[in-house]
PDB file of N, CA and C in Angstrom:
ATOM      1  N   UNK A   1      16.726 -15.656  34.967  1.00  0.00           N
ATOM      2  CA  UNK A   1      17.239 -14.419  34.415  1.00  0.00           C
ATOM      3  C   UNK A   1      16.728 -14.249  32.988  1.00  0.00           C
ATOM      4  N   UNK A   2      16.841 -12.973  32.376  1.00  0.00           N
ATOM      5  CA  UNK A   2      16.710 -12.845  31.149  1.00  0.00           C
ATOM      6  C   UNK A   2      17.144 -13.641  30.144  1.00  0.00           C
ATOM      7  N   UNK A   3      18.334 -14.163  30.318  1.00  0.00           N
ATOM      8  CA  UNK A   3      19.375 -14.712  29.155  1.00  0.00           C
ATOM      9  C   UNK A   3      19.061 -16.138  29.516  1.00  0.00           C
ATOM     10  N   UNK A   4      18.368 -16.768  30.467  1.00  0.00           N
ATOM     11  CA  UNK A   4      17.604 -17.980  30.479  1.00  0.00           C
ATOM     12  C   UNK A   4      16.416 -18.053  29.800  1.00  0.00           C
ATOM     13  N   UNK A   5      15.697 -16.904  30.114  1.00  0.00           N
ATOM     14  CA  UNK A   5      14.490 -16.715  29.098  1.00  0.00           C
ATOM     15  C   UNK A   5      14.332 -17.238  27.351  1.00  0.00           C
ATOM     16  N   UNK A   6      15.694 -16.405  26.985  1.00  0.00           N
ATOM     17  CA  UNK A   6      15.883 -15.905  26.014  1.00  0.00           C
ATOM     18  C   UNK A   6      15.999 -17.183  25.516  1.00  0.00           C
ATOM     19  N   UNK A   7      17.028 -18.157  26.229  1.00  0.00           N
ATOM     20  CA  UNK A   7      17.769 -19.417  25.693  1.00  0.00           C
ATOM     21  C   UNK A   7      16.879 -20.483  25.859  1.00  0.00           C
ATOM     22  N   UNK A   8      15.856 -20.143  26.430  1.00  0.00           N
ATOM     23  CA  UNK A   8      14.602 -21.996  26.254  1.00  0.00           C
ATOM     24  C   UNK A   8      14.106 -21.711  25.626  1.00  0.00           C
ATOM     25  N   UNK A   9      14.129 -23.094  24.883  1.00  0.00           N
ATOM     26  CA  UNK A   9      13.231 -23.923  23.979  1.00  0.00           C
ATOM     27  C   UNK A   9      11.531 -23.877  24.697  1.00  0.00           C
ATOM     28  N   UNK A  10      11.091 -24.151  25.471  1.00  0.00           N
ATOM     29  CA  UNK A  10      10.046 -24.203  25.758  1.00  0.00           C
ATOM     30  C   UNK A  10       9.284 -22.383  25.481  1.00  0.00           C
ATOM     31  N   UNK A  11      10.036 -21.493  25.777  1.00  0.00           N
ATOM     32  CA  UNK A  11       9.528 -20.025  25.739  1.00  0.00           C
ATOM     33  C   UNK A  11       9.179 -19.609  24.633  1.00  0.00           C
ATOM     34  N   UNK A  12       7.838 -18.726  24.261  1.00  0.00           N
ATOM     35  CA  UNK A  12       7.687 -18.178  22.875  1.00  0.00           C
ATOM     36  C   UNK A  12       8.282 -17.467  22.534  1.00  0.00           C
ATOM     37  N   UNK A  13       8.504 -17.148  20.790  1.00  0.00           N
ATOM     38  CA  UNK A  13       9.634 -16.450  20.483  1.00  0.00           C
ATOM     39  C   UNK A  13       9.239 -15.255  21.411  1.00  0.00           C
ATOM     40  N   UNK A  14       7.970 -14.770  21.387  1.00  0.00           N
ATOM     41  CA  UNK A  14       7.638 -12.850  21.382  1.00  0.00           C
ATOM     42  C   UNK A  14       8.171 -12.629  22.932  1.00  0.00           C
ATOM     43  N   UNK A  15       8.224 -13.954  24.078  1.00  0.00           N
ATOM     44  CA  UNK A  15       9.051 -13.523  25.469  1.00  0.00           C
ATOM     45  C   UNK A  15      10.856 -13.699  25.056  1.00  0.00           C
ATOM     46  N   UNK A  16      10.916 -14.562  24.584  1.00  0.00           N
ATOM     47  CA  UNK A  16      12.501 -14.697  24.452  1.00  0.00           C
ATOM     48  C   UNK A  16      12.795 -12.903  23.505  1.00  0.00           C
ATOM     49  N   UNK A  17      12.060 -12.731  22.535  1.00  0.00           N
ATOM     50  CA  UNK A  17      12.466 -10.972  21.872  1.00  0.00           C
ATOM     51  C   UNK A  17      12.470 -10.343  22.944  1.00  0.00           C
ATOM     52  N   UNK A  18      11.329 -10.429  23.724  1.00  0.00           N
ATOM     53  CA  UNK A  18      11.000  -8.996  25.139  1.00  0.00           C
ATOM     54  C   UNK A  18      12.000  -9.360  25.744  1.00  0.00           C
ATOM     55  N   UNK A  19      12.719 -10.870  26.276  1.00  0.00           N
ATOM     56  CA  UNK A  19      13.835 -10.768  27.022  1.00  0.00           C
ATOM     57  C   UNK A  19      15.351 -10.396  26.648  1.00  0.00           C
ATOM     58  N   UNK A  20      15.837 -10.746  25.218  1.00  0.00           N
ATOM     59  CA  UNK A  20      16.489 -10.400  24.410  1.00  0.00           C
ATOM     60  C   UNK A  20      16.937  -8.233  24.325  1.00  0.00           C
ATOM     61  N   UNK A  21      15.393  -8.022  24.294  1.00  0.00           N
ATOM     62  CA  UNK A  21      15.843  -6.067  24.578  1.00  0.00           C
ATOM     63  C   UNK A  21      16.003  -6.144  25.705  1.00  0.00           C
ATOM     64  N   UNK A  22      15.618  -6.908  26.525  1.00  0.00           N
ATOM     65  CA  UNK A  22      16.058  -6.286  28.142  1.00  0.00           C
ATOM     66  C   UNK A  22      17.228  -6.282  28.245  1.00  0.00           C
ATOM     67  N   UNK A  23      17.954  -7.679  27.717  1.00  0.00           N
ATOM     68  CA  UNK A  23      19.532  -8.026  28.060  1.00  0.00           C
ATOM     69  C   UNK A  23      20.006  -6.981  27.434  1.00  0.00           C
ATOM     70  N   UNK A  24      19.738  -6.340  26.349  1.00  0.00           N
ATOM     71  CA  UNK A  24      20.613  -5.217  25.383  1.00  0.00           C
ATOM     72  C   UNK A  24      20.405  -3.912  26.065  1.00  0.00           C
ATOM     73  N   UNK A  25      19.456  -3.720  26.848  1.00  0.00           N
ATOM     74  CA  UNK A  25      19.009  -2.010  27.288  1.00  0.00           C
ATOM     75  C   UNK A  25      20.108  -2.609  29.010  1.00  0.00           C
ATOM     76  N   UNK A  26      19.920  -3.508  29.448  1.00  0.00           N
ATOM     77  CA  UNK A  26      20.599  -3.707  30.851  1.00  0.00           C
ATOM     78  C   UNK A  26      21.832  -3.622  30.782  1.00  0.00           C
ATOM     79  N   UNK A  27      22.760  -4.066  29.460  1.00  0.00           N
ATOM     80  CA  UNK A  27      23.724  -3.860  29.143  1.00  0.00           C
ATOM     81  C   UNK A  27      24.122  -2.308  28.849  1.00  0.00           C
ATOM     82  N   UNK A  28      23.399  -1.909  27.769  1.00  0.00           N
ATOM     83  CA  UNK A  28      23.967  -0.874  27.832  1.00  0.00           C
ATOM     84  C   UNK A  28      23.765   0.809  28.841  1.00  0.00           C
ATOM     85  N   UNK A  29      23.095   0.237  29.342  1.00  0.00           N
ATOM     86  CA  UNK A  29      22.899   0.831  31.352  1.00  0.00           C
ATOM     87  C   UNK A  29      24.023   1.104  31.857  1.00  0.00           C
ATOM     88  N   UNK A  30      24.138  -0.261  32.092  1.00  0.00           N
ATOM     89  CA  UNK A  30      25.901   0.050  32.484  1.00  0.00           C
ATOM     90  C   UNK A  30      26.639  -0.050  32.180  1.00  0.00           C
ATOM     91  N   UNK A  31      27.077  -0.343  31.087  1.00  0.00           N
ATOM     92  CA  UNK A  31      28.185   0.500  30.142  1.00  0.00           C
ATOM     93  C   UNK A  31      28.392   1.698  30.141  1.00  0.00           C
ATOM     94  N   UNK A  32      27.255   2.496  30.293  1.00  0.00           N
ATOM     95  CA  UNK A  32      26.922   4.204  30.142  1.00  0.00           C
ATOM     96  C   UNK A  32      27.638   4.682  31.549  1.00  0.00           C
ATOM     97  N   UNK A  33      26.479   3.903  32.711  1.00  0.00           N
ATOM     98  CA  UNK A  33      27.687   4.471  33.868  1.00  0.00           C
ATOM     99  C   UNK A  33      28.797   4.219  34.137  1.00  0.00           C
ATOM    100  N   UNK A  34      29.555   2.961  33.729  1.00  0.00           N
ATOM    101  CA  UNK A  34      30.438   3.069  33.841  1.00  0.00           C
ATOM    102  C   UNK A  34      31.496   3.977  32.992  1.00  0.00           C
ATOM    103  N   UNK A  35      31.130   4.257  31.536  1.00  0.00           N
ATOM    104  CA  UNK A  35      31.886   5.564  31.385  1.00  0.00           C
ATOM    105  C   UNK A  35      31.388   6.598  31.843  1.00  0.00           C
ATOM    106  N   UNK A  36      30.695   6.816  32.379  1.00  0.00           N
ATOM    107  CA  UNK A  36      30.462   8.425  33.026  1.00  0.00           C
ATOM    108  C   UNK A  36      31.214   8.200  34.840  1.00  0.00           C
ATOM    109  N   UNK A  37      31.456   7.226  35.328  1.00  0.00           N
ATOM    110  CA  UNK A  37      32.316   7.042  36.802  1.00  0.00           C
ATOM    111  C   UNK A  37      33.383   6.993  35.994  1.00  0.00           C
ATOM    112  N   UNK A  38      34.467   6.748  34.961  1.00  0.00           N
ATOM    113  CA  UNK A  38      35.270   7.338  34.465  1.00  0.00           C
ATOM    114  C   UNK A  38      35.882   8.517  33.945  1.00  0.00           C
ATOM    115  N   UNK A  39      34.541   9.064  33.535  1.00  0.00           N
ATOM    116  CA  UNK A  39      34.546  10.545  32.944  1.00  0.00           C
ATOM    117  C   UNK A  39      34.791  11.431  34.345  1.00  0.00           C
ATOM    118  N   UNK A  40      33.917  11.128  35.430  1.00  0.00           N
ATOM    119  CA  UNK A  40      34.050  11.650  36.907  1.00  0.00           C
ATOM    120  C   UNK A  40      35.636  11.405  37.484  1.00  0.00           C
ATOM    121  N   UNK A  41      36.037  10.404  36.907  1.00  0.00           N
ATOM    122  CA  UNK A  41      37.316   9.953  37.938  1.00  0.00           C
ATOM    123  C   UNK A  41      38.695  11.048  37.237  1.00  0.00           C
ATOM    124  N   UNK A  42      38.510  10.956  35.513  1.00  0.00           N
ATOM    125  CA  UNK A  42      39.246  11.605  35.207  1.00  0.00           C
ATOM    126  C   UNK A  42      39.287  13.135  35.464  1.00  0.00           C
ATOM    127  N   UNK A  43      37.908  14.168  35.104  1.00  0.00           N
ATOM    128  CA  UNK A  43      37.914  15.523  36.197  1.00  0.00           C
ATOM    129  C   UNK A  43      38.250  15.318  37.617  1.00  0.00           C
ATOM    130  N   UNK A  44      38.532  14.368  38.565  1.00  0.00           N
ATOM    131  CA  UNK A  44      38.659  14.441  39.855  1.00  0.00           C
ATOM    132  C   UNK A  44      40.213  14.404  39.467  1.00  0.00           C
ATOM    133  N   UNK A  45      40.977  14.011  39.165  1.00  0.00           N
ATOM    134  CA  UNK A  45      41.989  13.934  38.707  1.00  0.00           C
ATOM    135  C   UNK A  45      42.834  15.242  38.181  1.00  0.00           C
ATOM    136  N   UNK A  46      42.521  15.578  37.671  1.00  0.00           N
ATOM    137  CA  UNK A  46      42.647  17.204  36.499  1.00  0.00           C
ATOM    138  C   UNK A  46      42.506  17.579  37.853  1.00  0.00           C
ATOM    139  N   UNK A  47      41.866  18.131  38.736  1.00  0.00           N
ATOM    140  CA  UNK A  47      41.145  18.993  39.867  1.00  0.00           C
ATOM    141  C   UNK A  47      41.900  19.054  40.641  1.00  0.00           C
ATOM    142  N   UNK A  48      42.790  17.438  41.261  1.00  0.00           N
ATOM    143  CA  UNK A  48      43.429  17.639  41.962  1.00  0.00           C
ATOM    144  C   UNK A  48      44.991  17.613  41.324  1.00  0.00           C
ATOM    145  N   UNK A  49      45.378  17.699  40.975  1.00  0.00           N
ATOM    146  CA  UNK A  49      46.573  18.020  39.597  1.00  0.00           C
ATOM    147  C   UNK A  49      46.727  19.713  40.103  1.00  0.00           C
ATOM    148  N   UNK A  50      45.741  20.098  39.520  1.00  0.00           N
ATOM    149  CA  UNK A  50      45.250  21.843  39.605  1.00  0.00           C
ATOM    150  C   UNK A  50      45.653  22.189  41.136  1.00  0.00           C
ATOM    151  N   UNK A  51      45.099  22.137  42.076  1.00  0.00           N
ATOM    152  CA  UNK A  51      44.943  22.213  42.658  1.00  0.00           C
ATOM    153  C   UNK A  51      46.462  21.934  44.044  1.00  0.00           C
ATOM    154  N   UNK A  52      47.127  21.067  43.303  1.00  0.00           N
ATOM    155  CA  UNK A  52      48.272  20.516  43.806  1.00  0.00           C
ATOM    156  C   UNK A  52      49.457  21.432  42.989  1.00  0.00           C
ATOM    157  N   UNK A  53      49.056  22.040  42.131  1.00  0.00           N
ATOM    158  CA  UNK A  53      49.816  23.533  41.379  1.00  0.00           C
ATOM    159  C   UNK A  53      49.728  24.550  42.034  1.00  0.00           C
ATOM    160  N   UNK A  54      48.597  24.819  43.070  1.00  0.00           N
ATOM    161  CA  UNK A  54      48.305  26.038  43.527  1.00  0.00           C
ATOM    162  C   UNK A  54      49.204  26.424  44.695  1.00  0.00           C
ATOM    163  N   UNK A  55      49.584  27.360  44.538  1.00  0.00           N
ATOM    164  CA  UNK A  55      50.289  27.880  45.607  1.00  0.00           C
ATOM    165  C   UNK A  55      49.778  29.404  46.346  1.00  0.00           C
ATOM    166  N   UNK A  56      49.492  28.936  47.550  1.00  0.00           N
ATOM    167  CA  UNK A  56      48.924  30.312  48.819  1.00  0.00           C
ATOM    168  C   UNK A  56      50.062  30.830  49.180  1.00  0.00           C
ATOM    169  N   UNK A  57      50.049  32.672  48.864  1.00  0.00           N
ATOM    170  CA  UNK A  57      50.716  33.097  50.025  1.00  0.00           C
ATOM    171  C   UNK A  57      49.936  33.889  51.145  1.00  0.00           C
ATOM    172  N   UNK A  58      50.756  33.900  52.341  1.00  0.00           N
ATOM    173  CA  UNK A  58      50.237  34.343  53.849  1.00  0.00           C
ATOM    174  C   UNK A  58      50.548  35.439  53.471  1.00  0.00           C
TER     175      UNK A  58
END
């Protein structure tokens, strides 16, 4: 993995740096989606809230 890369002694610094941004860009990947499947969960929420207000007449 990256964060093995990063952590040997045997690896040059300039692969352990290239592996080092990977771990930071992979991280913050999903961090991002996971607040945006939050941001989604909370409008699904609101929607059906709304929606559970609505009242049809025949």
């Amino acid at each position: 993995t990256a964060n093995n890369i990063a952590s040997s002694p045997k690896c040059p610094s300039s692969r352990k740096r290239e592996a080092t941004k990977l771990i930071d860009w992979a991280s913050s990947q999903i961090e991002k989606h996971y607040k945006l499947k939050n941001k989604n969960d909370a409008c699904i929420k609101e929607v059906e809230g709304l929606l559970g207000q609505l009242q049809l007449d025949a």
